[in-house]
N, C-alpha and C. Protein backbone atom coordinates (compact mmCIF):
# COMPACT_ATOMS: atom_id res chain seq x y z
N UNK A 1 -58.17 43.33 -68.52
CA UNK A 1 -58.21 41.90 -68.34
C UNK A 1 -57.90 41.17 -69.62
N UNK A 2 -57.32 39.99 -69.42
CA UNK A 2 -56.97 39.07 -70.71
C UNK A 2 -58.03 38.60 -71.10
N UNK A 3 -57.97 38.04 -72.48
CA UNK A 3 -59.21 37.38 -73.32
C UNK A 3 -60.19 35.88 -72.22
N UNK A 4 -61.07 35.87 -72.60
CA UNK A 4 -62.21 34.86 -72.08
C UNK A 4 -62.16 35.12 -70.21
N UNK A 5 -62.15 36.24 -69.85
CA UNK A 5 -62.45 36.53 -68.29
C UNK A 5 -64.15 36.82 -68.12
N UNK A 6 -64.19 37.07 -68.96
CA UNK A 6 -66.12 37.56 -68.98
C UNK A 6 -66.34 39.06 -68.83
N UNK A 7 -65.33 40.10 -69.16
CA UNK A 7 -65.58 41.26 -68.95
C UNK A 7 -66.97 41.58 -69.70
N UNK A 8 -67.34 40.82 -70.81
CA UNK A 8 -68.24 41.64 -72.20
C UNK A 8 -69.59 41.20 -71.35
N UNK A 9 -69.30 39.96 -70.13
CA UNK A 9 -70.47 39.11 -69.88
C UNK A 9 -70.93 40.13 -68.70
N UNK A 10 -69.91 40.90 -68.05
CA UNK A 10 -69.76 41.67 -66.85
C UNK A 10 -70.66 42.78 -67.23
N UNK A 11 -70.29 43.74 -68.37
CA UNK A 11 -71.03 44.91 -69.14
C UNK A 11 -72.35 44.53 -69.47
N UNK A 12 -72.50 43.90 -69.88
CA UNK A 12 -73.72 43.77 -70.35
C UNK A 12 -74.79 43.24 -69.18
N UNK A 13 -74.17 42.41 -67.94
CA UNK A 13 -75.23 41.94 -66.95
C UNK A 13 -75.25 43.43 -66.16
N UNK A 14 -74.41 44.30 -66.56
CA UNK A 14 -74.39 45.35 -65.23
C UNK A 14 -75.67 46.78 -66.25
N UNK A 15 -75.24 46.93 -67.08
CA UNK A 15 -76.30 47.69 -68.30
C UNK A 15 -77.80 47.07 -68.34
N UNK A 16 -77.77 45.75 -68.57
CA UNK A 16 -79.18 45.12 -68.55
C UNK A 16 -79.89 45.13 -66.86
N UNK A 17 -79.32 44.85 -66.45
CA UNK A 17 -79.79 45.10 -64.33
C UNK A 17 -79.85 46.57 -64.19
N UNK A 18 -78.79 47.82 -64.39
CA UNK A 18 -79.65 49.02 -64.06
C UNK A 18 -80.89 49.08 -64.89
N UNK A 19 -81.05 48.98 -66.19
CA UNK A 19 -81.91 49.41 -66.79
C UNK A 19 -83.39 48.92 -66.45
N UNK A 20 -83.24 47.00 -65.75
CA UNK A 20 -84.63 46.88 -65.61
C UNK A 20 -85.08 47.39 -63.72
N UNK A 21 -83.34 46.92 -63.20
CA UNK A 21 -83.74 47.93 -61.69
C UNK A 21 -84.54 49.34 -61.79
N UNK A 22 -83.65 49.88 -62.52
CA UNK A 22 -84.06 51.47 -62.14
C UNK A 22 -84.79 52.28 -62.89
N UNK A 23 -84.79 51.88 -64.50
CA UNK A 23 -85.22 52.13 -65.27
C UNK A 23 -84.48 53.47 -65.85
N UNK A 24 -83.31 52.93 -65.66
CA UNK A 24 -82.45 54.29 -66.47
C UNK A 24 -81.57 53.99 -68.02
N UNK A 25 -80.94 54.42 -68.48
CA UNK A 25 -80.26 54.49 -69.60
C UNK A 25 -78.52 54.14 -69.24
N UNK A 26 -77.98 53.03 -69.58
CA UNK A 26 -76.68 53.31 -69.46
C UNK A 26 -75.68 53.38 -70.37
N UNK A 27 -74.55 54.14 -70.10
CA UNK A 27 -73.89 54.67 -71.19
C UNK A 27 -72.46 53.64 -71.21
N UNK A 28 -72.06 53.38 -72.28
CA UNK A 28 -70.85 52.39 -72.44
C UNK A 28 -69.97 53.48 -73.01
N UNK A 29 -68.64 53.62 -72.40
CA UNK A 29 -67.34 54.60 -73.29
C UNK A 29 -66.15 53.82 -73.38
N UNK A 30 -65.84 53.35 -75.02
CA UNK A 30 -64.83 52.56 -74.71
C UNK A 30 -63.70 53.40 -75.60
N UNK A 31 -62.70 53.85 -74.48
CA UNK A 31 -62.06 54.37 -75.28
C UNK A 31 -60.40 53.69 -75.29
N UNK A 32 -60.40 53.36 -76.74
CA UNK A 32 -58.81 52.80 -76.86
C UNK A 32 -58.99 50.85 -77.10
N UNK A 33 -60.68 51.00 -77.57
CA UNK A 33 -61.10 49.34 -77.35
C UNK A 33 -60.89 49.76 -78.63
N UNK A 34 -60.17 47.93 -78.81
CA UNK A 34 -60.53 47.44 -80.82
C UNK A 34 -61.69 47.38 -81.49
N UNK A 35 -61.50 47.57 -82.33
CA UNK A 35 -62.86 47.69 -83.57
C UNK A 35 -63.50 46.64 -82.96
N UNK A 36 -62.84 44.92 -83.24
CA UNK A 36 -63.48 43.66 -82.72
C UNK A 36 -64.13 43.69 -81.35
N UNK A 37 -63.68 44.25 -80.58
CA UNK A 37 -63.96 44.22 -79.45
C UNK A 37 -65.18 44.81 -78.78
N UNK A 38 -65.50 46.21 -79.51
CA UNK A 38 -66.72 46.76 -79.99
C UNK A 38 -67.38 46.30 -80.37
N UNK A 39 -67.13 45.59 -81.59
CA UNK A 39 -68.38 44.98 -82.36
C UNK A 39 -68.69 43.77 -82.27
N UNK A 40 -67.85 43.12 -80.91
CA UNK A 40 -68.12 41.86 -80.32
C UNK A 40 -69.66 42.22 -79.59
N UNK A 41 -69.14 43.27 -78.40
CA UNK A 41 -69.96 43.64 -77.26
C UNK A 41 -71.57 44.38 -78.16
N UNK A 42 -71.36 44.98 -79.39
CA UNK A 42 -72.83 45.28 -79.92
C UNK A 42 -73.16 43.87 -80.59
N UNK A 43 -72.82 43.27 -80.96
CA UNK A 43 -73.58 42.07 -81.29
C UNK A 43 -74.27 41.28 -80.49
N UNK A 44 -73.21 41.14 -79.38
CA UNK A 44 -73.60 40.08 -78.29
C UNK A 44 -75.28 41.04 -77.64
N UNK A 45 -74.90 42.09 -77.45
CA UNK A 45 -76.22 43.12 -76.71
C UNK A 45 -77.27 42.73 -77.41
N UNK A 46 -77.55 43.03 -78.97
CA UNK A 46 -78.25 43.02 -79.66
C UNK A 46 -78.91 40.99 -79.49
N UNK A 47 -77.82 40.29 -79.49
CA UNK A 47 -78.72 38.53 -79.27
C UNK A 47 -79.05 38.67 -77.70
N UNK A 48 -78.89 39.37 -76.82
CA UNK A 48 -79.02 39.20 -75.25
C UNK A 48 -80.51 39.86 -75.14
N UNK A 49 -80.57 40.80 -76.46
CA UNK A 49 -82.18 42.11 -76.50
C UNK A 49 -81.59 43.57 -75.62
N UNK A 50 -80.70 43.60 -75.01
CA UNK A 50 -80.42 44.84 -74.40
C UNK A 50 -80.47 45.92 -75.19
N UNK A 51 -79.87 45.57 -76.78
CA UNK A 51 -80.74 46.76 -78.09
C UNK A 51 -81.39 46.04 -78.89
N UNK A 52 -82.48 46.94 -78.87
CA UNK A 52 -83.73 46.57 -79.01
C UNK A 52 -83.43 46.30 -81.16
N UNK A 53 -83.83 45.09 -81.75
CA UNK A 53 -83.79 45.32 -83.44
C UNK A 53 -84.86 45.06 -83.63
N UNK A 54 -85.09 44.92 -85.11
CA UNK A 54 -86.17 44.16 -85.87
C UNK A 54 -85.75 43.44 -86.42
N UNK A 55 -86.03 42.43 -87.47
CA UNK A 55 -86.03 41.72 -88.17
C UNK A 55 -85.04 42.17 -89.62
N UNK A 56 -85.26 43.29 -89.49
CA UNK A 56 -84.81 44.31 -90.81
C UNK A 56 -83.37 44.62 -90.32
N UNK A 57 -82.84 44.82 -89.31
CA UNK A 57 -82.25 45.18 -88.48
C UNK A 57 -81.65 46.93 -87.91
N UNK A 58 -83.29 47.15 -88.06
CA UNK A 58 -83.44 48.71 -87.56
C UNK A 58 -83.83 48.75 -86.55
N UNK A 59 -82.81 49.90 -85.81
CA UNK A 59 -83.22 49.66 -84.19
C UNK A 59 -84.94 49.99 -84.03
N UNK A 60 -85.32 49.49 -82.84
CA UNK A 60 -86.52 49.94 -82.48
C UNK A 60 -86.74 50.50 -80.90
N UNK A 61 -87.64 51.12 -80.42
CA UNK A 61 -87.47 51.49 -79.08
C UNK A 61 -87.03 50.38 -78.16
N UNK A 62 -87.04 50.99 -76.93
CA UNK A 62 -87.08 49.99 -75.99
C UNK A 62 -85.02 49.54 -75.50
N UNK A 63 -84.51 49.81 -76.25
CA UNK A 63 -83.02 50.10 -76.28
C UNK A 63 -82.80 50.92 -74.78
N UNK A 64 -82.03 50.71 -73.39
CA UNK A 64 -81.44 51.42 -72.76
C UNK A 64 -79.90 51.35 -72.43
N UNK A 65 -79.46 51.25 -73.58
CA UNK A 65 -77.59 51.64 -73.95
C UNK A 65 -77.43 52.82 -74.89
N UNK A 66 -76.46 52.99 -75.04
CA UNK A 66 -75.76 54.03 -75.92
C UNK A 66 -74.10 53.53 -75.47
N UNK A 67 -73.68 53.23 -76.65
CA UNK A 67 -72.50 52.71 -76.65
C UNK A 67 -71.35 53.85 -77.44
N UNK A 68 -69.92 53.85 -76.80
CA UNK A 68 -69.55 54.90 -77.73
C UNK A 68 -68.30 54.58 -77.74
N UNK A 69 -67.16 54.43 -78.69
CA UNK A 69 -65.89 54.42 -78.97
C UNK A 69 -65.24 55.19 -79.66
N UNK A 70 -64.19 55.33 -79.21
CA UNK A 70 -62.87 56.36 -79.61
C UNK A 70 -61.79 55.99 -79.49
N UNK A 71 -60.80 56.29 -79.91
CA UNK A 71 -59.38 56.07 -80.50
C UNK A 71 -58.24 57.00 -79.19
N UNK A 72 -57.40 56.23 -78.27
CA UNK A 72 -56.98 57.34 -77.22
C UNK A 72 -56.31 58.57 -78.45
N UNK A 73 -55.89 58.18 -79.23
CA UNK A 73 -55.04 59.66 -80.28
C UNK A 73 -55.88 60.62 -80.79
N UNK A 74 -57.03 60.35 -80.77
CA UNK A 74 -57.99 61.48 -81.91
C UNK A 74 -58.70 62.19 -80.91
N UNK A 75 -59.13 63.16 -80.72
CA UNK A 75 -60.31 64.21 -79.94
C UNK A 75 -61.25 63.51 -80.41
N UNK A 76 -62.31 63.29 -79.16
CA UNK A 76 -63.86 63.16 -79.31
C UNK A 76 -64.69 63.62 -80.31
């Protein structure tokens, strides 16, 4: 999708709803996403609370994501 569609708004309402539905862990794989684009979607998580910080800005429990990016050219 092109820029300002709400995909980042899409991920994150769909990660934050399983986790308080079901109480599971969900996994994000972005592979072939830009650096920015990544570190759009962990920022935004982190002001929404979906990962859990402190003040210090060390994670703390309570986090149910795991986010992961890769490059389509390089092996995992």
């Amino acid at each position: 999708g092109g820029a300002g569609v709400g995909k980042t708004v899409l991920i994150q309402e769909l990660i934050n709803n399983i986790a308080k539905a079901h109480g599971g862990v969900s996994v994000f794989a972005g592979v072939g996403e830009r650096t920015r684009e990544g570190n759009d979607l962990y920022h935004e998580m982190i002001d929404a609370g979906v990962i859990k910080m402190d003040d210090n800005h060390n994670l703390i429990e309570g986090s149910k994501v795991a986010l992961m990016y890769g490059q389509m050219n390089e092996p995992p």
